[in-house]
N, C-alpha and C. Protein backbone atom coordinates (compact mmCIF):
# COMPACT_ATOMS: atom_id res chain seq x y z
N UNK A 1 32.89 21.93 36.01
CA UNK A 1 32.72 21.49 37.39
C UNK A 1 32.13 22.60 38.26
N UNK A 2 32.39 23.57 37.98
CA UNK A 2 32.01 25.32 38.69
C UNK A 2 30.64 25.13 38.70
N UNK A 3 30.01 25.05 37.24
CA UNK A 3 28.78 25.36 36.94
C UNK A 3 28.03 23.91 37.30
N UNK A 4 28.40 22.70 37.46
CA UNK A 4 27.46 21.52 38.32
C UNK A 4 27.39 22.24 39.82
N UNK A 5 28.68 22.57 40.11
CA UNK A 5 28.20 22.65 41.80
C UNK A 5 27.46 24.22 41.90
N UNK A 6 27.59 24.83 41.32
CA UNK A 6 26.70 26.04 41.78
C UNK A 6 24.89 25.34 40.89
N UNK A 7 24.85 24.39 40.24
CA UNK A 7 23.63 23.83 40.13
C UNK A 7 23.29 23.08 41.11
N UNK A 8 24.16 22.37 41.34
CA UNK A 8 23.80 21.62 42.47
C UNK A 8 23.21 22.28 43.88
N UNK A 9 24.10 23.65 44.47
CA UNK A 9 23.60 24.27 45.04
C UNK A 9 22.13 24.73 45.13
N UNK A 10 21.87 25.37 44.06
CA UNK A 10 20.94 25.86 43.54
C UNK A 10 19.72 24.61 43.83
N UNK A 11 19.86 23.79 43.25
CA UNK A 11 18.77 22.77 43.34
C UNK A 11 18.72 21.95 44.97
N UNK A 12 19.56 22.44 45.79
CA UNK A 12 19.03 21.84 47.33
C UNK A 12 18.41 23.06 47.89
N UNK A 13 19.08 24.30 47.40
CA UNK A 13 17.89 25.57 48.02
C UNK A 13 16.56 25.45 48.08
N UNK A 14 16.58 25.15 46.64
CA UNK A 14 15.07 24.77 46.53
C UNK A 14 14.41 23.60 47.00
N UNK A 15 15.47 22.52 46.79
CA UNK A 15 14.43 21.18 47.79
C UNK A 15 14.16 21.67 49.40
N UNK A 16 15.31 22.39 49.89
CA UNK A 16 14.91 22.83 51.07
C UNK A 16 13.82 24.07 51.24
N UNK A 17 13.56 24.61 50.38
CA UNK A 17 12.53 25.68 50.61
C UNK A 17 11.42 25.05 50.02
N UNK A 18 11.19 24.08 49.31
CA UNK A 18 9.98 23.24 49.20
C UNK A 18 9.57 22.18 49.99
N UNK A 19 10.85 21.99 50.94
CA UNK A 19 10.39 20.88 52.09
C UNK A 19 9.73 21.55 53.46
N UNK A 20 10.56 22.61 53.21
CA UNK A 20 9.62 23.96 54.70
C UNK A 20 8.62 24.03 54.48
N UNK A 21 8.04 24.91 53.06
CA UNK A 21 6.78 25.30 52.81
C UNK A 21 5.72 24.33 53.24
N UNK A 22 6.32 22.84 52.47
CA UNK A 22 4.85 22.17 52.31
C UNK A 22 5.10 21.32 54.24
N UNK A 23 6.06 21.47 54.74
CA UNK A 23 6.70 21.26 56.55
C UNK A 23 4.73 22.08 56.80
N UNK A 24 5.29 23.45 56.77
CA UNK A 24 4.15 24.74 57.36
C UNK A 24 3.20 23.95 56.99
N UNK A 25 2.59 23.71 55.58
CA UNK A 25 0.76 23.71 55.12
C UNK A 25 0.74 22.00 55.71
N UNK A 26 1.72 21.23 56.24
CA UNK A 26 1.51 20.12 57.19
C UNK A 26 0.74 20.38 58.38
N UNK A 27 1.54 21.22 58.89
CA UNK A 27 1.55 21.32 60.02
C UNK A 27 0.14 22.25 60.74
N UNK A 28 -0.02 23.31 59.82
CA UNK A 28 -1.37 24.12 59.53
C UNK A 28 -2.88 22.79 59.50
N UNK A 29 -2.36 21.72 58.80
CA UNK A 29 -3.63 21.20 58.01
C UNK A 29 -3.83 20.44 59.15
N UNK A 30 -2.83 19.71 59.76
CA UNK A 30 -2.87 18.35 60.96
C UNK A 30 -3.03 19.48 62.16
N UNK A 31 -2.30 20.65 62.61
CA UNK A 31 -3.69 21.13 63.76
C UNK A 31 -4.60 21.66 63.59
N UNK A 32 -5.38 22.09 62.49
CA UNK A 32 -6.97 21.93 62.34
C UNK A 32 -7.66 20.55 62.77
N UNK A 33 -7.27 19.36 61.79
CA UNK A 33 -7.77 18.38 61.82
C UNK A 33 -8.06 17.76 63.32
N UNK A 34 -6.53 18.04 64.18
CA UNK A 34 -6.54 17.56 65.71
C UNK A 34 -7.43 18.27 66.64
N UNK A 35 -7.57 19.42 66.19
CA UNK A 35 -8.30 20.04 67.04
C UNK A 35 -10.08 19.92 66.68
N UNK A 36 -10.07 18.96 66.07
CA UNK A 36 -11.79 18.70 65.71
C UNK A 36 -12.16 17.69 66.72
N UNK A 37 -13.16 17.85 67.03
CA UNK A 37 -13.91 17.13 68.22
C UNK A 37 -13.73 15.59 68.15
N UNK A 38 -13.86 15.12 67.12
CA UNK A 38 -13.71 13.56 66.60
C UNK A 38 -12.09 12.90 66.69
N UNK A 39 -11.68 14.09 66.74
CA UNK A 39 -10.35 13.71 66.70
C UNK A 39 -9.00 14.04 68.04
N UNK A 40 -9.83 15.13 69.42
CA UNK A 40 -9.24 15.55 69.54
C UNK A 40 -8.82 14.29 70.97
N UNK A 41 -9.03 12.84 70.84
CA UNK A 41 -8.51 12.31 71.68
C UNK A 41 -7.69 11.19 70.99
N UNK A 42 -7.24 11.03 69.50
CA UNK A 42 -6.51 10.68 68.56
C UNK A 42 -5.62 11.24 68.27
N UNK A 43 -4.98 11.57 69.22
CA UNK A 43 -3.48 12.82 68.87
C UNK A 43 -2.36 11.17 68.44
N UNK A 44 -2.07 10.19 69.06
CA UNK A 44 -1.32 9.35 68.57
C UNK A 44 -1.69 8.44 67.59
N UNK A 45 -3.14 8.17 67.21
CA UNK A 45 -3.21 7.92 65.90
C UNK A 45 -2.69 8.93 64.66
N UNK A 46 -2.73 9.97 64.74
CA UNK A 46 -2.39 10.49 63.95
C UNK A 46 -1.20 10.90 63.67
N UNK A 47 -0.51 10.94 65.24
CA UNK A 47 1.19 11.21 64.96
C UNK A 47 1.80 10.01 64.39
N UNK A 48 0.73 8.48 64.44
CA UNK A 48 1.71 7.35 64.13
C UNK A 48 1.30 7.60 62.47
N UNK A 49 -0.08 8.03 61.90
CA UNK A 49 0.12 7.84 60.39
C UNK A 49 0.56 8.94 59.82
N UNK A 50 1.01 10.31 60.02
CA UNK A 50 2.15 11.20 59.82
C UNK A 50 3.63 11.00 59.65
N UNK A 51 3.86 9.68 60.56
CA UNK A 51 5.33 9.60 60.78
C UNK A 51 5.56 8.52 59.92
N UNK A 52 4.41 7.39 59.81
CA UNK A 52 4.50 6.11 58.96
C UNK A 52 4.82 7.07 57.45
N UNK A 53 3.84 7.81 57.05
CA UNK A 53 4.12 8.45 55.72
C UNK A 53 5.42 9.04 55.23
N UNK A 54 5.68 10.32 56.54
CA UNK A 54 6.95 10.45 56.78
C UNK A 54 7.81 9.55 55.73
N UNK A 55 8.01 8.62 57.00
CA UNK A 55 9.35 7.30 57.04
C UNK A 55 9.21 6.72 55.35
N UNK A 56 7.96 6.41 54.93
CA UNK A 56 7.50 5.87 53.63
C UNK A 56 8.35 6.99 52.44
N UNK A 57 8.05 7.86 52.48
CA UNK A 57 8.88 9.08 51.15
C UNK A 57 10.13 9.18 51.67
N UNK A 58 10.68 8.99 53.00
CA UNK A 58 12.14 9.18 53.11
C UNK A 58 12.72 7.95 52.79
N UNK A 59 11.81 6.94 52.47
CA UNK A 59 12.81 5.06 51.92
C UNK A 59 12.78 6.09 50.54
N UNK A 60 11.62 6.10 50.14
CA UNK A 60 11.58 6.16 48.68
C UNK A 60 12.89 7.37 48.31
N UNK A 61 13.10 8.22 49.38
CA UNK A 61 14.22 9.45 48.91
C UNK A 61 15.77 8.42 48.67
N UNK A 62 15.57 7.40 50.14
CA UNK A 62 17.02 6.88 49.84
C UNK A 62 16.93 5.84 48.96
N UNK A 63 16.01 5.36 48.42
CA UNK A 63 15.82 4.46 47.50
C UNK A 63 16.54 5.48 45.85
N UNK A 64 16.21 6.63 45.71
CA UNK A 64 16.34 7.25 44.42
C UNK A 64 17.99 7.88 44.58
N UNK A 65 18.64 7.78 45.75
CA UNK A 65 20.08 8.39 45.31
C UNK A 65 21.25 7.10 45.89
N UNK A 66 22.22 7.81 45.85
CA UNK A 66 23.16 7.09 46.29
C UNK A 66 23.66 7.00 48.10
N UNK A 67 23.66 5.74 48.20
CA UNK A 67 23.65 5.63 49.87
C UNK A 67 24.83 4.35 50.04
N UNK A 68 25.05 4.35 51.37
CA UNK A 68 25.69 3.42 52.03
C UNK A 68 25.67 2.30 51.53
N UNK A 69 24.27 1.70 51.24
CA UNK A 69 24.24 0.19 50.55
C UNK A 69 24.92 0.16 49.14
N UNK A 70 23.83 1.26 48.64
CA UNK A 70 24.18 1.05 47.01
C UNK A 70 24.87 2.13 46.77
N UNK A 71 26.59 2.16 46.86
CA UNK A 71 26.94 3.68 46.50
C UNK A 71 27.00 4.04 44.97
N UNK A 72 26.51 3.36 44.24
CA UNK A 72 26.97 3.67 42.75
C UNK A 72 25.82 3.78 41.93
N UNK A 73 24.33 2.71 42.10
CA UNK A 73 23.68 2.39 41.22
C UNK A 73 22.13 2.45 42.18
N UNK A 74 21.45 3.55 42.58
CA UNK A 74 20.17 3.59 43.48
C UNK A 74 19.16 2.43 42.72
N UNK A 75 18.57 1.97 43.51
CA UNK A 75 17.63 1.10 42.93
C UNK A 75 16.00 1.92 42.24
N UNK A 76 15.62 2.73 42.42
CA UNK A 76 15.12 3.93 42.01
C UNK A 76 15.40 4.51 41.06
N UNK A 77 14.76 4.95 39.54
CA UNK A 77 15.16 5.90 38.69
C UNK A 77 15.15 7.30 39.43
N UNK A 78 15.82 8.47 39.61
CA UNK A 78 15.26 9.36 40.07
C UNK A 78 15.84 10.66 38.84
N UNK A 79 15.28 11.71 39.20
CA UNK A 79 15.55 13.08 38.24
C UNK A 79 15.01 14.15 39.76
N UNK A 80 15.91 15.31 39.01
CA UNK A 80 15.46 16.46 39.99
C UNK A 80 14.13 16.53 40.38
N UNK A 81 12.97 16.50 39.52
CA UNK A 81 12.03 16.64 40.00
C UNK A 81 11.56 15.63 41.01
N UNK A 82 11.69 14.66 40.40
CA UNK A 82 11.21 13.11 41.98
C UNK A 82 11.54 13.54 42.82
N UNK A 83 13.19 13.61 43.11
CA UNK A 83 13.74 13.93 44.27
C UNK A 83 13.01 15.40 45.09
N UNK A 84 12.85 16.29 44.05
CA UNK A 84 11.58 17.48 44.96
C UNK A 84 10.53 16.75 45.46
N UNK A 85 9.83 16.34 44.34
CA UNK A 85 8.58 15.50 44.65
C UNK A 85 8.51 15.12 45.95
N UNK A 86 9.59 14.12 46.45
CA UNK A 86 9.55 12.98 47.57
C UNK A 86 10.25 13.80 48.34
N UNK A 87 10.84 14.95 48.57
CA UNK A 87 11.38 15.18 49.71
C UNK A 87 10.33 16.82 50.46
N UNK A 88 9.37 16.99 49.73
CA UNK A 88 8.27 17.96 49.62
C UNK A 88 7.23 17.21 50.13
N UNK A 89 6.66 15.90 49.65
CA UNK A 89 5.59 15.43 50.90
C UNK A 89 6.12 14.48 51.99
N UNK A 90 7.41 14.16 51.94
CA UNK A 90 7.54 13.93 53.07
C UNK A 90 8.27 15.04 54.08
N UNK A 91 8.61 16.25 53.73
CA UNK A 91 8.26 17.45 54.60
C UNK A 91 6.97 17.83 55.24
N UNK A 92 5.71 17.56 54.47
CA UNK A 92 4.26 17.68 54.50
C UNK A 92 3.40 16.98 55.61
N UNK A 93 4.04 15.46 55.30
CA UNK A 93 4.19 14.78 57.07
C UNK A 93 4.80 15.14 58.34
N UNK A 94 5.82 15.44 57.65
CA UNK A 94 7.06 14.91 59.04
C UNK A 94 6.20 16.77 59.61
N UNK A 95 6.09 17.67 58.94
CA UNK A 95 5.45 18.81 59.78
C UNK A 95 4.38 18.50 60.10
N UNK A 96 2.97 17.76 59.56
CA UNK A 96 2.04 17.37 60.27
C UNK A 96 1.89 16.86 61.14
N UNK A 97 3.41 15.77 61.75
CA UNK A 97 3.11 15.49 63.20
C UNK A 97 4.02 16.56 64.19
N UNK A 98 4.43 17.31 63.73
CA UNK A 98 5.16 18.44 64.54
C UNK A 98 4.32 19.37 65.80
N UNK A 99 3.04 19.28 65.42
CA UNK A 99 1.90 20.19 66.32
C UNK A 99 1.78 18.56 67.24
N UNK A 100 1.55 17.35 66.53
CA UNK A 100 0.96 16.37 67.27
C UNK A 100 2.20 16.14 68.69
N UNK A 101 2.91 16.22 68.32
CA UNK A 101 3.93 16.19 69.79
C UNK A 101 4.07 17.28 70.43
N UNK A 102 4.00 18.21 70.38
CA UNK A 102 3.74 19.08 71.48
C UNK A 102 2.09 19.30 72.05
N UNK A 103 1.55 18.77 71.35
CA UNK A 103 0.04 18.72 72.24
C UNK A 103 0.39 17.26 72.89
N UNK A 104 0.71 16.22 72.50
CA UNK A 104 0.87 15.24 73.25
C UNK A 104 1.85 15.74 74.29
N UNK A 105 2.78 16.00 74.56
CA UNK A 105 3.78 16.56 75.64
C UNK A 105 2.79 17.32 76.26
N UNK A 106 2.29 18.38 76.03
CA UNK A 106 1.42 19.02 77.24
C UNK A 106 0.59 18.24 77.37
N UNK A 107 -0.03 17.55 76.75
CA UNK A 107 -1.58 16.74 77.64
C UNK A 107 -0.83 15.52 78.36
N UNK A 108 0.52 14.74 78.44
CA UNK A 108 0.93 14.18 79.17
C UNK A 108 1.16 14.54 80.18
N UNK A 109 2.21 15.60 80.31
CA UNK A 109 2.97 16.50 81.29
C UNK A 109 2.28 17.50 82.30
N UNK A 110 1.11 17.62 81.89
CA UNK A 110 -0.18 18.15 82.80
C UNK A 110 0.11 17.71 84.41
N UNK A 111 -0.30 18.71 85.09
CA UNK A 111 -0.02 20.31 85.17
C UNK A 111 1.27 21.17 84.91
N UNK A 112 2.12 20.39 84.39
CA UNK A 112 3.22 21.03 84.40
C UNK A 112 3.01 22.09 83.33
N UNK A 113 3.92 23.51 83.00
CA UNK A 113 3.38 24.23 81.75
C UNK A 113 3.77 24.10 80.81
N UNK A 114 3.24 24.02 79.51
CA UNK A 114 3.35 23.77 78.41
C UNK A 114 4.85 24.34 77.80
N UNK A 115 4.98 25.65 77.95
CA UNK A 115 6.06 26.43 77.67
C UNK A 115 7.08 25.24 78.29
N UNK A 116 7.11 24.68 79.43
CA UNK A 116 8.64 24.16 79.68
C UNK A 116 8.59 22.57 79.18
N UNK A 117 7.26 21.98 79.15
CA UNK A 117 7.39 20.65 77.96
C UNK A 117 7.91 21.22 76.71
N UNK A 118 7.43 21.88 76.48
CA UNK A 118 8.09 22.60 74.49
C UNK A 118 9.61 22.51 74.48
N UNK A 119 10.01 23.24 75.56
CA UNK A 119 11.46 24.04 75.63
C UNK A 119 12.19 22.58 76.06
N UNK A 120 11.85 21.99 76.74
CA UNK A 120 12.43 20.61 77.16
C UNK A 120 12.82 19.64 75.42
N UNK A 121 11.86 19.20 75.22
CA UNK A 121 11.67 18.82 73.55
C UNK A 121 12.62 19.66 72.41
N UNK A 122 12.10 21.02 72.53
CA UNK A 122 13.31 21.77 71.73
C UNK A 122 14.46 21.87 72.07
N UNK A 123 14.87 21.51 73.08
CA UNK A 123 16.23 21.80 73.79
C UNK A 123 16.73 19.95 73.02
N UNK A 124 16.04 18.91 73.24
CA UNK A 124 16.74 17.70 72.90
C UNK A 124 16.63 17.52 71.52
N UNK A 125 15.78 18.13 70.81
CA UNK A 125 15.54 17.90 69.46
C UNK A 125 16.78 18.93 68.33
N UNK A 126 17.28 19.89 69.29
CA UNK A 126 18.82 20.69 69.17
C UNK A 126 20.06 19.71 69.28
N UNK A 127 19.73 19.26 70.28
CA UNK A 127 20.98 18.38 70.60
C UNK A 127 21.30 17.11 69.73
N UNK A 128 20.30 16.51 69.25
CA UNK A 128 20.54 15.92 68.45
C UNK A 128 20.91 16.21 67.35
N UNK A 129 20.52 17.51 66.40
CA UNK A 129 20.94 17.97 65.42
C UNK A 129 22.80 18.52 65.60
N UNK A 130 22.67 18.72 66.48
CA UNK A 130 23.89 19.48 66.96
C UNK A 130 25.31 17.94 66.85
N UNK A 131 24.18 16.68 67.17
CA UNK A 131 24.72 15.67 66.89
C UNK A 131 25.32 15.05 65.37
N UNK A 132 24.28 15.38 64.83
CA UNK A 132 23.99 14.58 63.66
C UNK A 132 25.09 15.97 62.74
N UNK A 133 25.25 17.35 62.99
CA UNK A 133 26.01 18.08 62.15
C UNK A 133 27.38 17.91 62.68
N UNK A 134 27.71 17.45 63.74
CA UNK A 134 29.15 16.73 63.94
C UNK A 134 29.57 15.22 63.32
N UNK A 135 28.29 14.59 62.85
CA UNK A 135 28.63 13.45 61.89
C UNK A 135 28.63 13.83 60.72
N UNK A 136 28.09 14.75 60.25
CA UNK A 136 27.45 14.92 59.10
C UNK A 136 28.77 15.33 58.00
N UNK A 137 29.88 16.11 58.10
CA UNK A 137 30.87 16.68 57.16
C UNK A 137 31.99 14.91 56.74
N UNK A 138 31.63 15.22 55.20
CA UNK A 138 32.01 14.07 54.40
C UNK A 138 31.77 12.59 54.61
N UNK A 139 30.53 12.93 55.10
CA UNK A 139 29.74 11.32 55.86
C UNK A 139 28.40 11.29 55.07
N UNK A 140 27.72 12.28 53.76
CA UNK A 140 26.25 11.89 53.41
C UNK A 140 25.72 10.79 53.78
N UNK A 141 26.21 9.80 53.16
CA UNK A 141 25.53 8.72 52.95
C UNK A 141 25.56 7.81 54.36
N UNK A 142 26.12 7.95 54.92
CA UNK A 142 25.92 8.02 56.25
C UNK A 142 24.39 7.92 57.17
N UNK A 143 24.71 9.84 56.92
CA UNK A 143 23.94 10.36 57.14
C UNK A 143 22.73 10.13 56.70
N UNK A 144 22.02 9.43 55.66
CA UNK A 144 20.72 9.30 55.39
C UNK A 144 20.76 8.05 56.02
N UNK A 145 21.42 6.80 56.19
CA UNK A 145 21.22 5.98 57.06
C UNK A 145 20.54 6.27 58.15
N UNK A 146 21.18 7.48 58.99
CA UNK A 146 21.10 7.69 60.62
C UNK A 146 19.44 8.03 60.19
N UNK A 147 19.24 9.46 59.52
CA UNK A 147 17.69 9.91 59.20
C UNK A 147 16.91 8.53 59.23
N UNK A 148 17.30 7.33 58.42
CA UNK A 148 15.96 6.56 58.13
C UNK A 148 15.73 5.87 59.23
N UNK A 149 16.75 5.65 59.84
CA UNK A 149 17.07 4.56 61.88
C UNK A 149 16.66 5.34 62.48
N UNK A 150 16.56 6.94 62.41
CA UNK A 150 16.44 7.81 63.76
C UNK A 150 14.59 7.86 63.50
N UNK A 151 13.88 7.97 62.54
CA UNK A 151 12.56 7.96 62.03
C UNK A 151 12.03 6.35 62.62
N UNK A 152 12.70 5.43 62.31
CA UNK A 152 12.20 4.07 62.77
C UNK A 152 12.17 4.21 64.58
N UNK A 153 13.29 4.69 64.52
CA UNK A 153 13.44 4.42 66.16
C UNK A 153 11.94 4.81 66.80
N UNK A 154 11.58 6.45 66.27
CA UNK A 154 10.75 7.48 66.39
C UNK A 154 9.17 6.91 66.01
N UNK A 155 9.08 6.64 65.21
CA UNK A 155 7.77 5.39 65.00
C UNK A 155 7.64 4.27 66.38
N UNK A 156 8.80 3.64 66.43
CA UNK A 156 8.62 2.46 67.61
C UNK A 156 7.89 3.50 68.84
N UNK A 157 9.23 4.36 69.28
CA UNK A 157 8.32 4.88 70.10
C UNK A 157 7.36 5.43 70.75
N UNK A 158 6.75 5.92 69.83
CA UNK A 158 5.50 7.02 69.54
C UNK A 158 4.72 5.61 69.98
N UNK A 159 4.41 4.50 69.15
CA UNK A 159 3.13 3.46 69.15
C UNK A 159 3.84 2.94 70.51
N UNK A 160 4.95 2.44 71.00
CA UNK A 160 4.71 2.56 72.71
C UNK A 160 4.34 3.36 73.46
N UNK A 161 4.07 4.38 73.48
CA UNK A 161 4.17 5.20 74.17
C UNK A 161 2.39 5.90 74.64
N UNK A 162 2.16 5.37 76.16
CA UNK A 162 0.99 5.69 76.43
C UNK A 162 0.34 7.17 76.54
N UNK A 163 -0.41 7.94 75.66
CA UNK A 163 -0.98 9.04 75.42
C UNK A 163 -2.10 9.30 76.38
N UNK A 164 -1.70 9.86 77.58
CA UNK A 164 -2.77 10.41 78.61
C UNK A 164 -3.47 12.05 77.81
N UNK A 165 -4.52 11.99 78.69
CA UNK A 165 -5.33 13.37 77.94
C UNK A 165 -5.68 14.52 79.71
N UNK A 166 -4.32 14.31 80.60
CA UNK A 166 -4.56 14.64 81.56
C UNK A 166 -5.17 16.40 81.88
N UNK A 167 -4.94 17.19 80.84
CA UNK A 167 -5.32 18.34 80.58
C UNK A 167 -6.63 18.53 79.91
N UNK A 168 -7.37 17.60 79.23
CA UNK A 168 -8.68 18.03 78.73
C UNK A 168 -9.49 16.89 79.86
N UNK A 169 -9.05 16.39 80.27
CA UNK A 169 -9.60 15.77 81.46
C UNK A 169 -10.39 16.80 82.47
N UNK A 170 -8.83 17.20 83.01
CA UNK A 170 -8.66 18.65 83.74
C UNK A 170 -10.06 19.75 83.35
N UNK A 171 -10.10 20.26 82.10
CA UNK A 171 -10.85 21.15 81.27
C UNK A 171 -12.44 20.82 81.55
N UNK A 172 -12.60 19.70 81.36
CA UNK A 172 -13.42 18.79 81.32
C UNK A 172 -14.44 19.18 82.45
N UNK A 173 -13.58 18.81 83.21
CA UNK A 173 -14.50 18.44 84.93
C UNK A 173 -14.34 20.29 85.15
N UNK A 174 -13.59 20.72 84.85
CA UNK A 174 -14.29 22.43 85.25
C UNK A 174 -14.75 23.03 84.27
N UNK A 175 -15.39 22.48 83.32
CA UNK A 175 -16.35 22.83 82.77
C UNK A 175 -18.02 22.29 83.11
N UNK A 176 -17.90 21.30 83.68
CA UNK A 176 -18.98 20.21 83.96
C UNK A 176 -19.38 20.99 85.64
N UNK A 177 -18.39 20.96 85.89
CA UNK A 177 -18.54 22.06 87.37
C UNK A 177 -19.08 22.74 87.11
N UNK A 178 -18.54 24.20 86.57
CA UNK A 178 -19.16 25.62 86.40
C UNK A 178 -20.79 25.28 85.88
N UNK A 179 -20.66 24.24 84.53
CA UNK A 179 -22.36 24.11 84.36
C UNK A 179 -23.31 23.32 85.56
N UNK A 180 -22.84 22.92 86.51
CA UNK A 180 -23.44 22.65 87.55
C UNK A 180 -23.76 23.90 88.67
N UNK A 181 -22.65 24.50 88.86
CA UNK A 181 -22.81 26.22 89.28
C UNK A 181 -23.93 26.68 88.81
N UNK A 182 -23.89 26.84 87.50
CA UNK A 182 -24.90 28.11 87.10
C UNK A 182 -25.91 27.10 86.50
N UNK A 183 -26.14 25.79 87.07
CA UNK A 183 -27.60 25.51 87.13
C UNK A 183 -28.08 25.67 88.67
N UNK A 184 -27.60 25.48 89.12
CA UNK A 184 -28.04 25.71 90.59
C UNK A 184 -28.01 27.06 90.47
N UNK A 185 -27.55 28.13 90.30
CA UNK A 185 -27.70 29.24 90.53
C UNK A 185 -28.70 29.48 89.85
N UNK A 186 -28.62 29.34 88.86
CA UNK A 186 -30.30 29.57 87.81
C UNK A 186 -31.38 29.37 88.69
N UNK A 187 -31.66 28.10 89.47
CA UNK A 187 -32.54 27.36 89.83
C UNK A 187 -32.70 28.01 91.64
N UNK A 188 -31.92 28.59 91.89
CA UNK A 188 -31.74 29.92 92.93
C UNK A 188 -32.65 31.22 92.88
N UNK A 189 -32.88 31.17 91.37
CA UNK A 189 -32.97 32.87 91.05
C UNK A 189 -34.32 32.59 90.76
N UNK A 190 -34.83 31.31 90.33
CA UNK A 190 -35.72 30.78 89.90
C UNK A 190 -37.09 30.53 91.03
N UNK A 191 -36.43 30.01 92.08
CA UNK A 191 -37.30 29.77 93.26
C UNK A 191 -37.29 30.90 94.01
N UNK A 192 -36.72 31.99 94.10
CA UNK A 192 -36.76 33.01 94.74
C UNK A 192 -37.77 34.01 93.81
N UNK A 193 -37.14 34.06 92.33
CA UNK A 193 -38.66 35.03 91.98
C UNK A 193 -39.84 34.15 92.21
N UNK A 194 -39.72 33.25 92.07
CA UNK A 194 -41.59 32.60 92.19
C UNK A 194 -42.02 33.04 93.48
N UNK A 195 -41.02 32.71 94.56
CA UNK A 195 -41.59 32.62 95.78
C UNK A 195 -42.03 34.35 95.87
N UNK A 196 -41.44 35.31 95.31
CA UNK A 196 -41.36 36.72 95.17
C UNK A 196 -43.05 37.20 94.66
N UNK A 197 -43.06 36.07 93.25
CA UNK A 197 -44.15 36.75 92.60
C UNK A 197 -45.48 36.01 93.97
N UNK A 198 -45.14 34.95 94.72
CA UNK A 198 -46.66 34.48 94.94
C UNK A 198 -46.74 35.14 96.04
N UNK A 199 -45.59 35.67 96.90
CA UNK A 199 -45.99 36.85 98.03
C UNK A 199 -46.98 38.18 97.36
N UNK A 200 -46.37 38.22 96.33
CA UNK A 200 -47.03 39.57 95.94
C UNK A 200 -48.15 39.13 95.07
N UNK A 201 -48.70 38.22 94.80
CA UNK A 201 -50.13 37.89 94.15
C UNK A 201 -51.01 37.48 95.46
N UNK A 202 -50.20 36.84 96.79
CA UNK A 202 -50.88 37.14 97.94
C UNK A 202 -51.64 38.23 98.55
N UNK A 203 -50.24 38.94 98.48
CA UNK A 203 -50.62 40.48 99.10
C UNK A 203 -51.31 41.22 98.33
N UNK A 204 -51.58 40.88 97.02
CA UNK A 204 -52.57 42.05 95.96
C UNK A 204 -54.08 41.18 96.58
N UNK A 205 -53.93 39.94 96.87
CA UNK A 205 -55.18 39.11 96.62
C UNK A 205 -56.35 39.89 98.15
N UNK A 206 -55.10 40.19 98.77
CA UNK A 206 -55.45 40.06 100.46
C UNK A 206 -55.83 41.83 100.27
N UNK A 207 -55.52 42.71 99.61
CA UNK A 207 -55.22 44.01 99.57
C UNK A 207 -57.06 44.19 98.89
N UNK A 208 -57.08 43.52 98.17
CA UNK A 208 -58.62 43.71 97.49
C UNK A 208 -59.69 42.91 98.05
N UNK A 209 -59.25 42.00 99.19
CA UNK A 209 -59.98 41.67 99.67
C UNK A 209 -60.62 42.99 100.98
């Protein structure tokens, strides 16, 4: 019995350090992608097919063990490795939309600063955990219930939820400005040397006359 549970141990270290890693190269890969021109006014398309995928490998996780419905017999064959498998790309999602909500929070929350949309979000996204580890002692199966309801909930809302772009808006028009500035200013510097050079092709003309 010693030597299952120190395996057992052993083998969630690692699902959890393979659900971070491939969390990071999510999260790395989906803000490149968001930040591409084609994409960068698709921040909620992409948080909804991140989270759909998500939600998709976390059925398939509670599909392969033992849960609330089925406590004895998962409908899923599973082995250590599946269970890495499926709980490694759906880390891979659930971090790929992790950048997509905090750019959505600041481009909503505009002008407000980014730093206190983040801290707002991290402060409730604590509290809930803070929730879920006061349910969590001798409740597992429970507990993967709440994960797969709290992900659904999280899907519904995301696709309600209207995605303003009030900050590249913002960006936008003072950029469109300034290049209006320094065409007029160009076009300043422009009519003044001409008018410069034809005084002085005057005055050479008049000088040799």
């Amino acid at each position: 019995m010693r030597m299952f549970f120190i395996y057992i141990c052993y083998c969630l270290g690692w699902f959890g350090f393979g659900q971070s890693i491939a969390g990071i190269i999510g999260a790395l890969a989906m803000g490149y992608v968001a930040d591409l021109p084609r994409f960068q006014r698709s921040l909620k398309l992409l948080m909804v097919i991140a989270l759909i995928f998500s939600f998709i490998f976390c059925l398939l996780f509670q599909l392969s063990i033992q849960t609330i419905f089925w406590p004895d017999h998962p409908p899923l064959p599973s082995t250590v490795v599946s269970i890495g498998i499926l709980l490694s790309i759906g880390g891979l999602f659930s971090g790929a939309g992790s950048p997509l909500i905090y750019e959505c929070l600041a481009e909503m929350m505009h002008p407000l600063p980014e730093s206190l949309t983040a801290s707002i979000y991290v402060e409730l996204f604590n509290v809930v955990s803070l929730i879920f580890l006061a349910i969590a002692p001798n409740r597992a199966k429970l507990m993967n219930l709440l994960v797969l309801l709290m992900m659904t909930i999280g899907i519904i809302m995301v696709i309600c939820a209207r995605v303003t772009y009030k900050r590249k808006d913002e960006e936008q028009r003072g950029e469109k400005l300034l290049n209006n500035f320094q065409e007029q200013l160009i076009n300043i510097y422009k009519d003044f040397f001409l008018k410069r050079i034809v005084l002085i092709v005057k005055s050479f003309s008049l000088y040799k006359c």
